[in-house]
C-alpha atoms as a PDB file:
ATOM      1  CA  UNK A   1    -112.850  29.785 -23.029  1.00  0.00           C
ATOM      2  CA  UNK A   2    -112.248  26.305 -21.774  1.00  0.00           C
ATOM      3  CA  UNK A   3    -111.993  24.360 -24.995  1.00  0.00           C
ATOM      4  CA  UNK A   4    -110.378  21.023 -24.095  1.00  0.00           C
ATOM      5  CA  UNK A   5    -112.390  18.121 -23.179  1.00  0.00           C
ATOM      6  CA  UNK A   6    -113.702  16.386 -20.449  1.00  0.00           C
ATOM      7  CA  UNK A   7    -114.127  19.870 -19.216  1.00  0.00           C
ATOM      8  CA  UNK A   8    -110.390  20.187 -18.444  1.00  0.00           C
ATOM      9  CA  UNK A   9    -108.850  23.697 -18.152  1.00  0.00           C
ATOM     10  CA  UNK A  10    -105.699  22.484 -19.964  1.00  0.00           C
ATOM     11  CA  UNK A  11    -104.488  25.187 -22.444  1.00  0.00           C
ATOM     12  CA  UNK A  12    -104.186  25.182 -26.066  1.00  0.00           C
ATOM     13  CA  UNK A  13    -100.684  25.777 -27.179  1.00  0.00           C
ATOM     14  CA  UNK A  14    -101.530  26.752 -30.751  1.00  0.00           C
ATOM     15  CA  UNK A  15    -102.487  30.194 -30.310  1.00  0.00           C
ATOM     16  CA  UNK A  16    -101.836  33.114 -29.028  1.00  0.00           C
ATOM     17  CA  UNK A  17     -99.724  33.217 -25.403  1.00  0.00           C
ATOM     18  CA  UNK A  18     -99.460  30.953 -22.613  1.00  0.00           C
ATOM     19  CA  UNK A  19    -100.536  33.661 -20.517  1.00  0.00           C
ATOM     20  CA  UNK A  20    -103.637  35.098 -22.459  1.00  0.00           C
ATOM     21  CA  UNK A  21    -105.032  31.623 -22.928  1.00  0.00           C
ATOM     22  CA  UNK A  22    -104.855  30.798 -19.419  1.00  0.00           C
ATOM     23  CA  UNK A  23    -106.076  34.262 -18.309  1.00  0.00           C
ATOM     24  CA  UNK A  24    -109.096  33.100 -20.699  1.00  0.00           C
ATOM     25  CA  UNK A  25    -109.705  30.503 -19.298  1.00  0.00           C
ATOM     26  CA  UNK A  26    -109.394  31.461 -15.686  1.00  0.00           C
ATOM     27  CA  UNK A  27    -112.533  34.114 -16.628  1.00  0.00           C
ATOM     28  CA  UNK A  28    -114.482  31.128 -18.083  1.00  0.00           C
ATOM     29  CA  UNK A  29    -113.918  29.204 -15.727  1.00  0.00           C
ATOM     30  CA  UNK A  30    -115.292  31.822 -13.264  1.00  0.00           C
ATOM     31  CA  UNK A  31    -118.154  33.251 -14.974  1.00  0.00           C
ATOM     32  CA  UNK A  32    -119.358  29.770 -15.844  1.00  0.00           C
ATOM     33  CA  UNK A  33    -119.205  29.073 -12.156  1.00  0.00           C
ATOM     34  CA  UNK A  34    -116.241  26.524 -12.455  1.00  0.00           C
ATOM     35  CA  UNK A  35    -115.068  28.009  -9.726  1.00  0.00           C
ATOM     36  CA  UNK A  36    -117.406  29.193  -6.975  1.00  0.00           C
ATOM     37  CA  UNK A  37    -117.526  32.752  -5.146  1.00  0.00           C
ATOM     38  CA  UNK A  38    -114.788  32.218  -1.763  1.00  0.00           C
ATOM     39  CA  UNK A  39    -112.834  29.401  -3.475  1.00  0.00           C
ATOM     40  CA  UNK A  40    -109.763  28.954  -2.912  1.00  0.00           C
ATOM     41  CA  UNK A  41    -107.744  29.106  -6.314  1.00  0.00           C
ATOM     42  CA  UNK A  42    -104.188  27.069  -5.415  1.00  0.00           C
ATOM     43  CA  UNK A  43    -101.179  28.046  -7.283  1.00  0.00           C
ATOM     44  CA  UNK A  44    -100.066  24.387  -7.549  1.00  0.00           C
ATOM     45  CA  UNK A  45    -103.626  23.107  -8.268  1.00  0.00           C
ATOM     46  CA  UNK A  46    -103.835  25.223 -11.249  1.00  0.00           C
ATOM     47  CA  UNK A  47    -100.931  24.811 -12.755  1.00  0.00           C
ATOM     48  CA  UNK A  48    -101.642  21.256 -13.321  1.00  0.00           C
ATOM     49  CA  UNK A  49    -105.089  21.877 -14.272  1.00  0.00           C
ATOM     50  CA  UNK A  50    -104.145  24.807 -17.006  1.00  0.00           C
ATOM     51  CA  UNK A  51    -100.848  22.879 -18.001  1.00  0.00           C
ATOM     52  CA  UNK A  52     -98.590  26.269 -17.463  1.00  0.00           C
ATOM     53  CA  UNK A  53     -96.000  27.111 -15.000  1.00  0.00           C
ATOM     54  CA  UNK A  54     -96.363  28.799 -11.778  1.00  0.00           C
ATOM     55  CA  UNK A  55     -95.061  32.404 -12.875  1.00  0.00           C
ATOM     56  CA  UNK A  56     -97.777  32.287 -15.527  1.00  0.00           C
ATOM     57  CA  UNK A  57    -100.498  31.710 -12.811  1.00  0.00           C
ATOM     58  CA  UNK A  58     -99.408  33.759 -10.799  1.00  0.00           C
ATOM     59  CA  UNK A  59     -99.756  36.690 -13.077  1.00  0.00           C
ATOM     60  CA  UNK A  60    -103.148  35.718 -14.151  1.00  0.00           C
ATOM     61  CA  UNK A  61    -104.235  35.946 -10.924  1.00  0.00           C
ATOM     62  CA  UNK A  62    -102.380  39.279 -10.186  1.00  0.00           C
ATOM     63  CA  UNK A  63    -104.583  40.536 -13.299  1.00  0.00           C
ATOM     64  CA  UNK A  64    -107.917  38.676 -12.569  1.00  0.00           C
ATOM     65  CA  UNK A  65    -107.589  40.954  -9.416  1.00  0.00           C
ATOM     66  CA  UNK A  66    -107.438  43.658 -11.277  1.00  0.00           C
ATOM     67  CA  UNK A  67    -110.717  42.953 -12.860  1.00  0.00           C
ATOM     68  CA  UNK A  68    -112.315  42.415  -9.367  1.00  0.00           C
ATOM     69  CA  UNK A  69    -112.683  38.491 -10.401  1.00  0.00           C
ATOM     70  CA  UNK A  70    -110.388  37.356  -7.782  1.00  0.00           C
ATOM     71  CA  UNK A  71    -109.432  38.827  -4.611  1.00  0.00           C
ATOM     72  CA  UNK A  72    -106.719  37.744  -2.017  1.00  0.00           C
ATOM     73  CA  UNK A  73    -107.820  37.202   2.072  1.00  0.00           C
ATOM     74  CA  UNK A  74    -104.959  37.308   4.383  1.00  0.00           C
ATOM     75  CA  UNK A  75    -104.488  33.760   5.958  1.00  0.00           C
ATOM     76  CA  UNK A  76    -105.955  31.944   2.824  1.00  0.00           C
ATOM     77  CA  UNK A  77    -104.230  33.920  -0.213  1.00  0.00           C
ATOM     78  CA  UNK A  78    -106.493  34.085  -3.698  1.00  0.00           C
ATOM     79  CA  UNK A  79    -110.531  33.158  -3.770  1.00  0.00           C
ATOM     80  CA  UNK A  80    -112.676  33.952  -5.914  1.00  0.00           C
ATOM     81  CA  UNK A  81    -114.222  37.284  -5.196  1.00  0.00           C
ATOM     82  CA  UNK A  82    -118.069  37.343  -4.353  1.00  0.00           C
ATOM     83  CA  UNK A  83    -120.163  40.021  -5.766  1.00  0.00           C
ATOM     84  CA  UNK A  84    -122.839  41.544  -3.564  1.00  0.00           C
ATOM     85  CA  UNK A  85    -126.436  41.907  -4.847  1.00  0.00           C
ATOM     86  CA  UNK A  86    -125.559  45.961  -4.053  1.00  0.00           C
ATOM     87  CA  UNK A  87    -122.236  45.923  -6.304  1.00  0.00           C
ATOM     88  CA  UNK A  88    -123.971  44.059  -8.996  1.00  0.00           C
ATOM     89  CA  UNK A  89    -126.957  47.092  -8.615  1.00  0.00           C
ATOM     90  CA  UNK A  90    -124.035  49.290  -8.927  1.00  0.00           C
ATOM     91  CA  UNK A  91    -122.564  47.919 -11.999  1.00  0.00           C
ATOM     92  CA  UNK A  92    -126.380  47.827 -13.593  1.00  0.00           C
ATOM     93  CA  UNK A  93    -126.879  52.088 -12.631  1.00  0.00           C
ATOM     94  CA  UNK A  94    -123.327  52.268 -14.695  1.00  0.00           C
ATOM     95  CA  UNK A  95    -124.816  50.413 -17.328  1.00  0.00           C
ATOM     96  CA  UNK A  96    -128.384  51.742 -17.772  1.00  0.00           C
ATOM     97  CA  UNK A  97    -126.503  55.354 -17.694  1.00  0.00           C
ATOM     98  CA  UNK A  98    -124.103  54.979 -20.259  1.00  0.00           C
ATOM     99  CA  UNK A  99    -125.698  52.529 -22.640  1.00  0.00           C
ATOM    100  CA  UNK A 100    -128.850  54.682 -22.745  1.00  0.00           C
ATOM    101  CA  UNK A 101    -126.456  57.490 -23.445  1.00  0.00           C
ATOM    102  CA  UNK A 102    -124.793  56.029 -26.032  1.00  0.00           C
ATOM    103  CA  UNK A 103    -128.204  54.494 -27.457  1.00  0.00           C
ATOM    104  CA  UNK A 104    -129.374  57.964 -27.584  1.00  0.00           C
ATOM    105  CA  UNK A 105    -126.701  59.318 -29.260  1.00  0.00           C
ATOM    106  CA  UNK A 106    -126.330  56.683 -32.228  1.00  0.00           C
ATOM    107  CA  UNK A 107    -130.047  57.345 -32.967  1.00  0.00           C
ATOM    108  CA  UNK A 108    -129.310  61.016 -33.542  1.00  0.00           C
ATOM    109  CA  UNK A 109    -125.985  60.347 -35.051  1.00  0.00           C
ATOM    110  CA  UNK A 110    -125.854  57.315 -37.188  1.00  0.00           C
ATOM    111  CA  UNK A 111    -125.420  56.380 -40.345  1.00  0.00           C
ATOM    112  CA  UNK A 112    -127.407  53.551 -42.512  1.00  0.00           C
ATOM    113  CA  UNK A 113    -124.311  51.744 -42.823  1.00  0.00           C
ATOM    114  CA  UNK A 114    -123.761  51.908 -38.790  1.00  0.00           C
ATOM    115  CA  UNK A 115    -127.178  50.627 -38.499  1.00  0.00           C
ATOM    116  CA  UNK A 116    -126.069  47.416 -40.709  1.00  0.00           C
ATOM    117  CA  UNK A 117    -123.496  46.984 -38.778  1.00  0.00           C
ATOM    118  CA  UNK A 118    -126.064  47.202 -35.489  1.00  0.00           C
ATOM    119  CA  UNK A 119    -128.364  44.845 -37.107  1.00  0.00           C
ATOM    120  CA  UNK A 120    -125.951  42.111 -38.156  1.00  0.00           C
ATOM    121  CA  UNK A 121    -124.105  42.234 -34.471  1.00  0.00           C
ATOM    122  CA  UNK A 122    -127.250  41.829 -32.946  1.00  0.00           C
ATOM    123  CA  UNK A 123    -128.402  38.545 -35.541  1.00  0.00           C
ATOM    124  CA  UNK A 124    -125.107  37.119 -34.409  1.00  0.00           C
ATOM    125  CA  UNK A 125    -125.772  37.136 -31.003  1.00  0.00           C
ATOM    126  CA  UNK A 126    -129.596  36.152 -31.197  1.00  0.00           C
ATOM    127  CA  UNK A 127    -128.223  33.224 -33.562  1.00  0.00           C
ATOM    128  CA  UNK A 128    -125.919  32.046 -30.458  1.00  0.00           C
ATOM    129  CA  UNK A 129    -129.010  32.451 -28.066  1.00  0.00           C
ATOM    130  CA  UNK A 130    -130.748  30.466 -30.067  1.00  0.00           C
ATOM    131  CA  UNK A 131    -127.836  27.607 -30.291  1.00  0.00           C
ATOM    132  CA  UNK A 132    -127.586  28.299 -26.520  1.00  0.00           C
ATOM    133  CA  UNK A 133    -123.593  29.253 -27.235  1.00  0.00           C
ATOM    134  CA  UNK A 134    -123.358  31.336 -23.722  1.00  0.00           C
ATOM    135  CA  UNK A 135    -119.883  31.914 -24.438  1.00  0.00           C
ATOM    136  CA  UNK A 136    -120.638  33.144 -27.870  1.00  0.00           C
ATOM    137  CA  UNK A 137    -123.493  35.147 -26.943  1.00  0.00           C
ATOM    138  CA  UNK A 138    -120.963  37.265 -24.199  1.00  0.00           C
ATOM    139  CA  UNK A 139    -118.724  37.769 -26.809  1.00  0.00           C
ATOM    140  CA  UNK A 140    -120.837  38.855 -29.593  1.00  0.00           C
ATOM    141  CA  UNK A 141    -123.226  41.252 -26.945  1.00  0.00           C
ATOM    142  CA  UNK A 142    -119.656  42.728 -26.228  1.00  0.00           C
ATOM    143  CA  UNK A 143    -119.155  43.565 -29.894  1.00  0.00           C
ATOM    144  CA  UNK A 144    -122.453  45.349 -30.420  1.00  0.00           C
ATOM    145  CA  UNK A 145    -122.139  47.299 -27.319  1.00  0.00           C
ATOM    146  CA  UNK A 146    -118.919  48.239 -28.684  1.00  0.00           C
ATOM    147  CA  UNK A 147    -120.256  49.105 -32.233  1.00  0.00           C
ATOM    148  CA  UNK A 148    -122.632  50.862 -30.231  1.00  0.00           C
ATOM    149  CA  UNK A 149    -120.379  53.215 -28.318  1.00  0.00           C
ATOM    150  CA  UNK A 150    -118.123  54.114 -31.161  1.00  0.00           C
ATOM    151  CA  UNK A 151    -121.113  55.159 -33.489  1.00  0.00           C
ATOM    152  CA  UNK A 152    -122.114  57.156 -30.446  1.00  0.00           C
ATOM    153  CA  UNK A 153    -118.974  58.832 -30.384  1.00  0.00           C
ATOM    154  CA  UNK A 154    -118.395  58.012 -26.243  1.00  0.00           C
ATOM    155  CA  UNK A 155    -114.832  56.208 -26.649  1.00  0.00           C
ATOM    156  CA  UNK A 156    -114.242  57.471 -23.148  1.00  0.00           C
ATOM    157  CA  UNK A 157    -117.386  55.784 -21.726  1.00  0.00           C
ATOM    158  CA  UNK A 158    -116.394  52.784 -23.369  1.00  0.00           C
ATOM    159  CA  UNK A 159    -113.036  52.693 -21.568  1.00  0.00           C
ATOM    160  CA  UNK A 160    -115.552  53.450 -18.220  1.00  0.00           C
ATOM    161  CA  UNK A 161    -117.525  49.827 -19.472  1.00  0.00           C
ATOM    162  CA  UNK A 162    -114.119  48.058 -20.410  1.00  0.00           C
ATOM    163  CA  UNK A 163    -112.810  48.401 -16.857  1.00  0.00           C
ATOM    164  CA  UNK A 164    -115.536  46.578 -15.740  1.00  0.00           C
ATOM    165  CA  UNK A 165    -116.525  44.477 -18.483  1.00  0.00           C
ATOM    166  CA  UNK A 166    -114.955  41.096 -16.425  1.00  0.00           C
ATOM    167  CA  UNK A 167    -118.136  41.645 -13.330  1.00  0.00           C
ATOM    168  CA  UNK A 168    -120.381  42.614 -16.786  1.00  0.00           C
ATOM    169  CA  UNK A 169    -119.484  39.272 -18.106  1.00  0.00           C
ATOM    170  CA  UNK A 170    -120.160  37.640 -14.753  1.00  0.00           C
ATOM    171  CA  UNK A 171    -123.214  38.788 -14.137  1.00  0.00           C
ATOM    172  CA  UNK A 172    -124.243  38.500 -17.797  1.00  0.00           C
ATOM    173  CA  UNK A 173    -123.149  34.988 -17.931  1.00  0.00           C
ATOM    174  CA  UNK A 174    -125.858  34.505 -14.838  1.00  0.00           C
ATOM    175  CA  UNK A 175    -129.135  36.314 -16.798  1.00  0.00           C
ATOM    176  CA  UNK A 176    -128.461  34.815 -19.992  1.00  0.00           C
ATOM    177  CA  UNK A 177    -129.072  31.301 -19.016  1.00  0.00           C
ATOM    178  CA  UNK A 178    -132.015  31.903 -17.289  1.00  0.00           C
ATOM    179  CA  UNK A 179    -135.360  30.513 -18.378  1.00  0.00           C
ATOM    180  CA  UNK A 180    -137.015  32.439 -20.868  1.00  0.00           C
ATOM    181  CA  UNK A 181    -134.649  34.701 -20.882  1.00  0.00           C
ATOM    182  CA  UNK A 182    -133.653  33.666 -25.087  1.00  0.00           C
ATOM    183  CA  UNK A 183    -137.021  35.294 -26.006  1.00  0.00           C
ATOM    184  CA  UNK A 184    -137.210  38.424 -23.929  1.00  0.00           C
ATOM    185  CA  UNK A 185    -133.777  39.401 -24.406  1.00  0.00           C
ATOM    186  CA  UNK A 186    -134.671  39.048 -28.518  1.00  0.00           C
ATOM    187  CA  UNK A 187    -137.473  41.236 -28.133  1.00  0.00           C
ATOM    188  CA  UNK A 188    -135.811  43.576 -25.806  1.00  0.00           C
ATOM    189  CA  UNK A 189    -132.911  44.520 -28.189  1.00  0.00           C
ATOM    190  CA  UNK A 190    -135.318  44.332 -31.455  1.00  0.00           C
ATOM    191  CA  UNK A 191    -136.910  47.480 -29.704  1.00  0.00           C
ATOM    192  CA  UNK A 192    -133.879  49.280 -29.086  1.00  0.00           C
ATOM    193  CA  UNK A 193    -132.434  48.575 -32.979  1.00  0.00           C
ATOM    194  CA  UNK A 194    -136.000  49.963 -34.011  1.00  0.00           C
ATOM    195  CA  UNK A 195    -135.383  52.715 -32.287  1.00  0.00           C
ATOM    196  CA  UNK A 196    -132.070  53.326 -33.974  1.00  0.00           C
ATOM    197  CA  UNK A 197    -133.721  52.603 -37.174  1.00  0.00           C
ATOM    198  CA  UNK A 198    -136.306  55.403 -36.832  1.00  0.00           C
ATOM    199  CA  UNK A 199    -133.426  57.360 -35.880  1.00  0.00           C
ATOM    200  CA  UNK A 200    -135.769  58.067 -32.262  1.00  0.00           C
ATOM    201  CA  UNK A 201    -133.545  58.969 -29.354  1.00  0.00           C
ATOM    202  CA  UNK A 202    -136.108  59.232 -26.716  1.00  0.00           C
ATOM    203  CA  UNK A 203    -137.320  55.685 -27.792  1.00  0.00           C
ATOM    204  CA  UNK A 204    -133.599  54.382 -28.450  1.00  0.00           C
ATOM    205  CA  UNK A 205    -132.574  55.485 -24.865  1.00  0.00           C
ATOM    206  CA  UNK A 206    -135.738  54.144 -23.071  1.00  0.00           C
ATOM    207  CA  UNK A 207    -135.291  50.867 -24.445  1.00  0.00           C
ATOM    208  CA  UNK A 208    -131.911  50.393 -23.577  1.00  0.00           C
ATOM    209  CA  UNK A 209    -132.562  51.374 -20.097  1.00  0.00           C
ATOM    210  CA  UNK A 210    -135.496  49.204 -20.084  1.00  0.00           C
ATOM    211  CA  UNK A 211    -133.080  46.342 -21.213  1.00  0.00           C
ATOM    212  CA  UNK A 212    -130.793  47.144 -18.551  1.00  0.00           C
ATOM    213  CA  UNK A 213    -133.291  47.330 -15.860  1.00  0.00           C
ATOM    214  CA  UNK A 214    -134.729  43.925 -16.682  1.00  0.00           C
ATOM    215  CA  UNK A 215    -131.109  42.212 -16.582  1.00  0.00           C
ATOM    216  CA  UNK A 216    -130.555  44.024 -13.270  1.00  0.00           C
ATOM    217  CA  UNK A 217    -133.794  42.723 -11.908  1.00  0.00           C
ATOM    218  CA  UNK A 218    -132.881  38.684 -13.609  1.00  0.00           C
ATOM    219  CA  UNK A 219    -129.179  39.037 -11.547  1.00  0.00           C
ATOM    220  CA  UNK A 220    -130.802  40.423  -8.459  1.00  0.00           C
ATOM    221  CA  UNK A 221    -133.073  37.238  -8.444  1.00  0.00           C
ATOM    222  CA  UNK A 222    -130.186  34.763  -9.072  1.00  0.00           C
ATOM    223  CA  UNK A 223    -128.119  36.430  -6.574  1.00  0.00           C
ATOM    224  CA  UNK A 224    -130.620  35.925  -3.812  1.00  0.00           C
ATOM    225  CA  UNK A 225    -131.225  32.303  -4.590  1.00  0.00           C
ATOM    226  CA  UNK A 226    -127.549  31.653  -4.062  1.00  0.00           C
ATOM    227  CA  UNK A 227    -127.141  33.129  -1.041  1.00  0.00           C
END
């Protein structure tokens, strides 16, 4: 999260690690579009822009490769990796498979106190919409996915999601600030916690695909107009 101002990617020594608050605010910067898809990300450039030393960078961007955020081209070293309208379609067929899964299975399997804990993730995240907090509103759709998976029972498809949560979060940062997106991504996840609430998991699982399918179609649309 890049918290200090003038939209400097200076680090906050407070809290937590050198390293974890850069690596933070590396992703930021990337899913914001800070940095742009084939940039070049210089060792010496960011070091003065995140305030840490070179080792530290360095290993960022060793594990922002990792995530598939950054990828090194011989002759030019680190860029930021582009993601292909068919990767992205990928990542959605994932998504739509093991969210309506796991949708499925929580409306079978849960509990009135799981379904709280449902409802209340998914006010927080509508409340950030709604204050157009695009940061928050990753975070907080990352916490009721997780809710969602461990009521569900599928730890190991979570894992599956976690490994590519960092292109998740990249694409999601690109649908959620899209126009009119606040109010159909409200209603879209009000049907799938009604479905949980009826305890339906034919309706719980076709919503959540139908969620996913929309999103697909939003980063498909955003991908094309940038080229």
């Amino acid at each position: 999260m890049i918290t200090s101002p003038a939209g400097s990617l200076r680090v906050d020594r407070s809290a937590k690690t050198l390293r974890e608050l850069a690596l933070e605010n590396m992703r930021d910067a990337i899913w914001s579009g800070h940095f742009k898809p084939g940039e070049r990300l210089v060792e010496r450039q960011l070091c003065e822009q995140l305030g840490v030393s070179r080792s530290i960078v360095r290993e960022v961007l060793r594990h922002l490769e990792t995530e598939g955020l950054v990828e090194t081209e011989s002759h030019q070293g680190p860029v930021v990796a582009s993601l292909t309208a068919d990767q992205a379609a990928q990542i959605y067929e994932i998504r739509a498979l093991l969210e309506g899964q796991a949708a499925r299975r929580c409306a079978s399997r849960a509990t009135p106190t799981a379904i709280d804990e449902l409802v209340a993730l998914n006010e927080n995240t509508q409340r950030a919409f709604r204050q157009s907090d695009f940061h928050a509103v990753r975070e907080r759709t990352g916490a009721f996915y997780e809710a969602l998976f461990r009521q569900a029972g599928m730890d190991m498809a979570w894992q599956v999601v976690q490994s590519l949560n960092a292109r998740i979060n990249r694409l999601r940062a690109m649908t959620i600030s899209s126009s009119g997106r606040q109010d159909e991504a409200a209603a879209e996840m009000a049907r799938i916690i009604d479905a949980l609430k009826q305890h339906d998991p034919d309706a719980a699982q076709n919503a959540s695909e139908e969620h996913v399918r929309r999103v697909a179609q939003i980063a498909a649309e955003r991908l094309r107009e940038a080229g």
